[in-house]
C-alpha atoms as a PDB file:
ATOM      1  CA  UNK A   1       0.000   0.000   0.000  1.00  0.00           C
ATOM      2  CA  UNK A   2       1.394   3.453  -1.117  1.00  0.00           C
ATOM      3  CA  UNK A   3       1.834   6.209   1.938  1.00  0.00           C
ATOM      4  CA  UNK A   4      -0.019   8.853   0.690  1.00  0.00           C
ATOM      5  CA  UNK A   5       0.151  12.122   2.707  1.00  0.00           C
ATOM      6  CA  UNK A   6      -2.713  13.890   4.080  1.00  0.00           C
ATOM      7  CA  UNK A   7      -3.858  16.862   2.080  1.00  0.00           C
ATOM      8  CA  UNK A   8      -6.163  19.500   4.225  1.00  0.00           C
ATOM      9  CA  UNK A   9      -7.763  20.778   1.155  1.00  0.00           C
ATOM     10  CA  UNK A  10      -8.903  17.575   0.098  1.00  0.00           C
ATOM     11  CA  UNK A  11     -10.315  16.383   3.147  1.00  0.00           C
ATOM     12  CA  UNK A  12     -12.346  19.797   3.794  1.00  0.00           C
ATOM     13  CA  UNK A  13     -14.043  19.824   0.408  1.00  0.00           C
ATOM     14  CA  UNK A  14     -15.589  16.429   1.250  1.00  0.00           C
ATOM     15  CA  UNK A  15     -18.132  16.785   3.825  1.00  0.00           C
ATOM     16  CA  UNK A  16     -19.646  19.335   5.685  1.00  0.00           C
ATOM     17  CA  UNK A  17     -17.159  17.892   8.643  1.00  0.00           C
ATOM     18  CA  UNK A  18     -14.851  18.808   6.947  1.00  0.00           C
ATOM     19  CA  UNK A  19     -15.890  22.674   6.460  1.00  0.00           C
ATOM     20  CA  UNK A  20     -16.676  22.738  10.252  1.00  0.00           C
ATOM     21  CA  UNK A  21     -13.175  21.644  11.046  1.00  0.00           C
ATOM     22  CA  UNK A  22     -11.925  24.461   8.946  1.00  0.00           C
ATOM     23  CA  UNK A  23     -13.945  26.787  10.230  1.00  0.00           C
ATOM     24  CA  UNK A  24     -13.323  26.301  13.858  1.00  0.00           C
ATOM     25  CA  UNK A  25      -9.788  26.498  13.051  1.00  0.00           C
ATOM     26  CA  UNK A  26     -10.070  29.836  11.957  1.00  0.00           C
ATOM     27  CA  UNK A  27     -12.574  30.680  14.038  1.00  0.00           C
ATOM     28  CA  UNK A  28     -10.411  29.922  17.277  1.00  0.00           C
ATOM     29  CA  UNK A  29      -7.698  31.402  15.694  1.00  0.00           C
ATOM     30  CA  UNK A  30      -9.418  34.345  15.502  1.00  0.00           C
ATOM     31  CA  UNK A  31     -10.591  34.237  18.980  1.00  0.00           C
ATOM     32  CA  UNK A  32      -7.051  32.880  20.345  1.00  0.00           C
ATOM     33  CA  UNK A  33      -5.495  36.382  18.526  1.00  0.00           C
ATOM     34  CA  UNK A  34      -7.815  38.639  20.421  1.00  0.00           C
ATOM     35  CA  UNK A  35      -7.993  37.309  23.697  1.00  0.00           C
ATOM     36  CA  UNK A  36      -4.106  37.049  23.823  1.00  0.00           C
ATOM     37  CA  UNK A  37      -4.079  40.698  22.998  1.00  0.00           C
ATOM     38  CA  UNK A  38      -6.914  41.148  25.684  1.00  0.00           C
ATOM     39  CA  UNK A  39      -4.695  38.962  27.984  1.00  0.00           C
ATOM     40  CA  UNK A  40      -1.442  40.543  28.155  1.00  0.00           C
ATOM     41  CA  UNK A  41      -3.398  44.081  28.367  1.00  0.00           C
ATOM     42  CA  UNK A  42      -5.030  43.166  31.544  1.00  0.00           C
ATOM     43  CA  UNK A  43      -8.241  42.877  30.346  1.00  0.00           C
ATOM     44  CA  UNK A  44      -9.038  39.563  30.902  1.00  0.00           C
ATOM     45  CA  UNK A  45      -7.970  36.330  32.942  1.00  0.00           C
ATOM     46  CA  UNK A  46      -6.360  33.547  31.444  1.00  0.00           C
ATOM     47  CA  UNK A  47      -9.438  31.045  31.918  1.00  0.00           C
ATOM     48  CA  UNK A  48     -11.764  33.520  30.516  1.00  0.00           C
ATOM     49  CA  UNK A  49      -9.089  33.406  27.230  1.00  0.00           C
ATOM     50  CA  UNK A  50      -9.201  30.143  26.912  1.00  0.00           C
ATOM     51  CA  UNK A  51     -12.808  29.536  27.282  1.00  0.00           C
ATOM     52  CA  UNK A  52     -13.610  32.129  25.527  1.00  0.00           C
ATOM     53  CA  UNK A  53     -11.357  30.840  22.710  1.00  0.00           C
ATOM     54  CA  UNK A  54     -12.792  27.390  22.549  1.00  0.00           C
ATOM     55  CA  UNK A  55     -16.484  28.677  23.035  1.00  0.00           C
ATOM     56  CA  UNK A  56     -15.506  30.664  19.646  1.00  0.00           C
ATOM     57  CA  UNK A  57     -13.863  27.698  17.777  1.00  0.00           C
ATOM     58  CA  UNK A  58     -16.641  25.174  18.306  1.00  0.00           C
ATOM     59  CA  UNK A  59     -19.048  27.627  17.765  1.00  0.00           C
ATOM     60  CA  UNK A  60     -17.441  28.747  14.517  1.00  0.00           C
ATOM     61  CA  UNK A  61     -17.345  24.847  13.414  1.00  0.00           C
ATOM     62  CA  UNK A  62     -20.839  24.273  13.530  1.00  0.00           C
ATOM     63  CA  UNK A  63     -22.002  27.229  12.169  1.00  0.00           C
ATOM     64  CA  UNK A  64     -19.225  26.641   9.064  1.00  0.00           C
ATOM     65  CA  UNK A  65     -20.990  22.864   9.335  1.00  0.00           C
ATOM     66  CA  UNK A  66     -24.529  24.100   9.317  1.00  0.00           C
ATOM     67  CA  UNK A  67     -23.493  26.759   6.634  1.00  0.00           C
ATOM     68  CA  UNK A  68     -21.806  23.389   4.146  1.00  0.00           C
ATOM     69  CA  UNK A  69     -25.038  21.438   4.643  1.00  0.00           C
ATOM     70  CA  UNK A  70     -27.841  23.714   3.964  1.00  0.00           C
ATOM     71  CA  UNK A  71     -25.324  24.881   0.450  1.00  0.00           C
ATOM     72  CA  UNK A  72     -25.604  21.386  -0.636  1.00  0.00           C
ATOM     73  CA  UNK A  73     -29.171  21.109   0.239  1.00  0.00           C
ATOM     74  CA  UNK A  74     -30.076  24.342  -1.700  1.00  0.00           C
ATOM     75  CA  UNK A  75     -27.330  24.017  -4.223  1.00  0.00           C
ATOM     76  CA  UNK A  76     -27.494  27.173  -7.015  1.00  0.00           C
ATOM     77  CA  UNK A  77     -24.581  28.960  -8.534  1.00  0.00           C
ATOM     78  CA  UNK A  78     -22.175  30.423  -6.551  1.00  0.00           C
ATOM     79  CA  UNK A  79     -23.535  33.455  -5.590  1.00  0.00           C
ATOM     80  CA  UNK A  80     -26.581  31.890  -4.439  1.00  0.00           C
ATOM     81  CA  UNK A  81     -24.254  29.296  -2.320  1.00  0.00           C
ATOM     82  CA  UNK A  82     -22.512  31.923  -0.821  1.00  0.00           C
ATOM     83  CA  UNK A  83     -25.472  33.594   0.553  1.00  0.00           C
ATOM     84  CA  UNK A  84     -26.640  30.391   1.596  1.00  0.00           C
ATOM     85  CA  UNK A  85     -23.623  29.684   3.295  1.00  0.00           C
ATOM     86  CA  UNK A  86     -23.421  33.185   5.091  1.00  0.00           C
ATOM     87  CA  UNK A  87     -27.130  33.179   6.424  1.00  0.00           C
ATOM     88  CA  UNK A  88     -27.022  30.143   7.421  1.00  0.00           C
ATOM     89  CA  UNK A  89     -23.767  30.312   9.161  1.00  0.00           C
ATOM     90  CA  UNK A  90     -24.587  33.379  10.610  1.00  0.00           C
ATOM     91  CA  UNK A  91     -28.026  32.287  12.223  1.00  0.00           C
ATOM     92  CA  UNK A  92     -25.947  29.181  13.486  1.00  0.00           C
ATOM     93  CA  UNK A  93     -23.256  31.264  15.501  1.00  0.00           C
ATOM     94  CA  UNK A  94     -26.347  32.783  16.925  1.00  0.00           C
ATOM     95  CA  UNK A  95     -28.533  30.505  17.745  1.00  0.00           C
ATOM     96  CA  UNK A  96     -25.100  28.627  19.413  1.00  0.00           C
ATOM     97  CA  UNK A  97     -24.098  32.091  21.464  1.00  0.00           C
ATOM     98  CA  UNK A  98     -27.434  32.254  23.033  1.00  0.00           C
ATOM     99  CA  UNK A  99     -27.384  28.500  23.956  1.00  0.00           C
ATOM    100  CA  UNK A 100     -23.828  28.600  25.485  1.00  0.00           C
ATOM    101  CA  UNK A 101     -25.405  32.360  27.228  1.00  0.00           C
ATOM    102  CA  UNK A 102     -28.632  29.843  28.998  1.00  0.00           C
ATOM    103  CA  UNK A 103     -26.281  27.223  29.930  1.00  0.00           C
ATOM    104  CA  UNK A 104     -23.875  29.779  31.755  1.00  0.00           C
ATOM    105  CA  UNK A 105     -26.753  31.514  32.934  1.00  0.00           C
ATOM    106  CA  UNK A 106     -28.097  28.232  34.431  1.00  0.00           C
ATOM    107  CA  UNK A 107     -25.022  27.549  36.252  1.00  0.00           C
ATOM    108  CA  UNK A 108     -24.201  30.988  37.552  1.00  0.00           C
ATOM    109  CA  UNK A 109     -27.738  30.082  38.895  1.00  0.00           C
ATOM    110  CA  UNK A 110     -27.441  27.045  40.555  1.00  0.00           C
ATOM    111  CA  UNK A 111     -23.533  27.701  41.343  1.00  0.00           C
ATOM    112  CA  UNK A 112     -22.305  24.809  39.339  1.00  0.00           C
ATOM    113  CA  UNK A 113     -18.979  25.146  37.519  1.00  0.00           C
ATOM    114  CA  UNK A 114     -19.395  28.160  34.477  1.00  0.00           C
ATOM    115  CA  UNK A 115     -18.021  28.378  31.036  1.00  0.00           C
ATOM    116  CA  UNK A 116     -17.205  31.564  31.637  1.00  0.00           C
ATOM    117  CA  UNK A 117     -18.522  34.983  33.283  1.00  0.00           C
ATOM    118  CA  UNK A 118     -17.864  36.996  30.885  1.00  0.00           C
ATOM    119  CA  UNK A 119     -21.221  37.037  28.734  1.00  0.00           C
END
């Protein structure tokens, strides 16, 4: 059997997976960036960084996820995909802010461990 290397490209453009892993890589990239900057300003605490960071990235993967599925439900050119993908995506991050909001709500409630007290 021939060792064939892994190519990132490939693997994204074949399932909606895929685009979800990409996109919480960037997305906690993004996240990682600021809250470093936030961090060594003073601003915030580490374990409000990193939660914050990985609140962002998994967020930002299932949004990119939901965004890859509904463009291969709706198909269209690529305008219409891209429009697709952004609404979709968009409502996605949303819809998982305010869910990761009620849970840390919940548990600043009941005084259980929280994801973080910052939102």
């Amino acid at each position: 059997m021939q060792n064939v290397p892994f190519n990132l490209a490939t693997f994204v453009g074949q399932s909606s997976f895929g685009f979800g892993v990409l996109g919480g890589v960037v997305g906690g990239s993004i996240a990682a960036a600021k809250n470093i900057k936030l961090h060594v300003n003073g601003k915030v605490e580490a374990q409000d960084a990193l939660t914050d960071t990985a609140q962002e990235m998994v967020g930002s993967g299932v949004a990119t996820a939901v965004g890859a599925l509904a463009v291969g439900a709706v198909g269209g050119g690529m305008i219409a995909s891209l429009g697709t993908a952004f609404v979709v995506a968009v409502g996605g991050k949303f819809a998982w802010d305010r869910g990761y909001e009620a849970i840390s709500k919940q548990a600043n409630k009941r005084k259980l461990p929280s994801f973080s007290n910052k939102h």
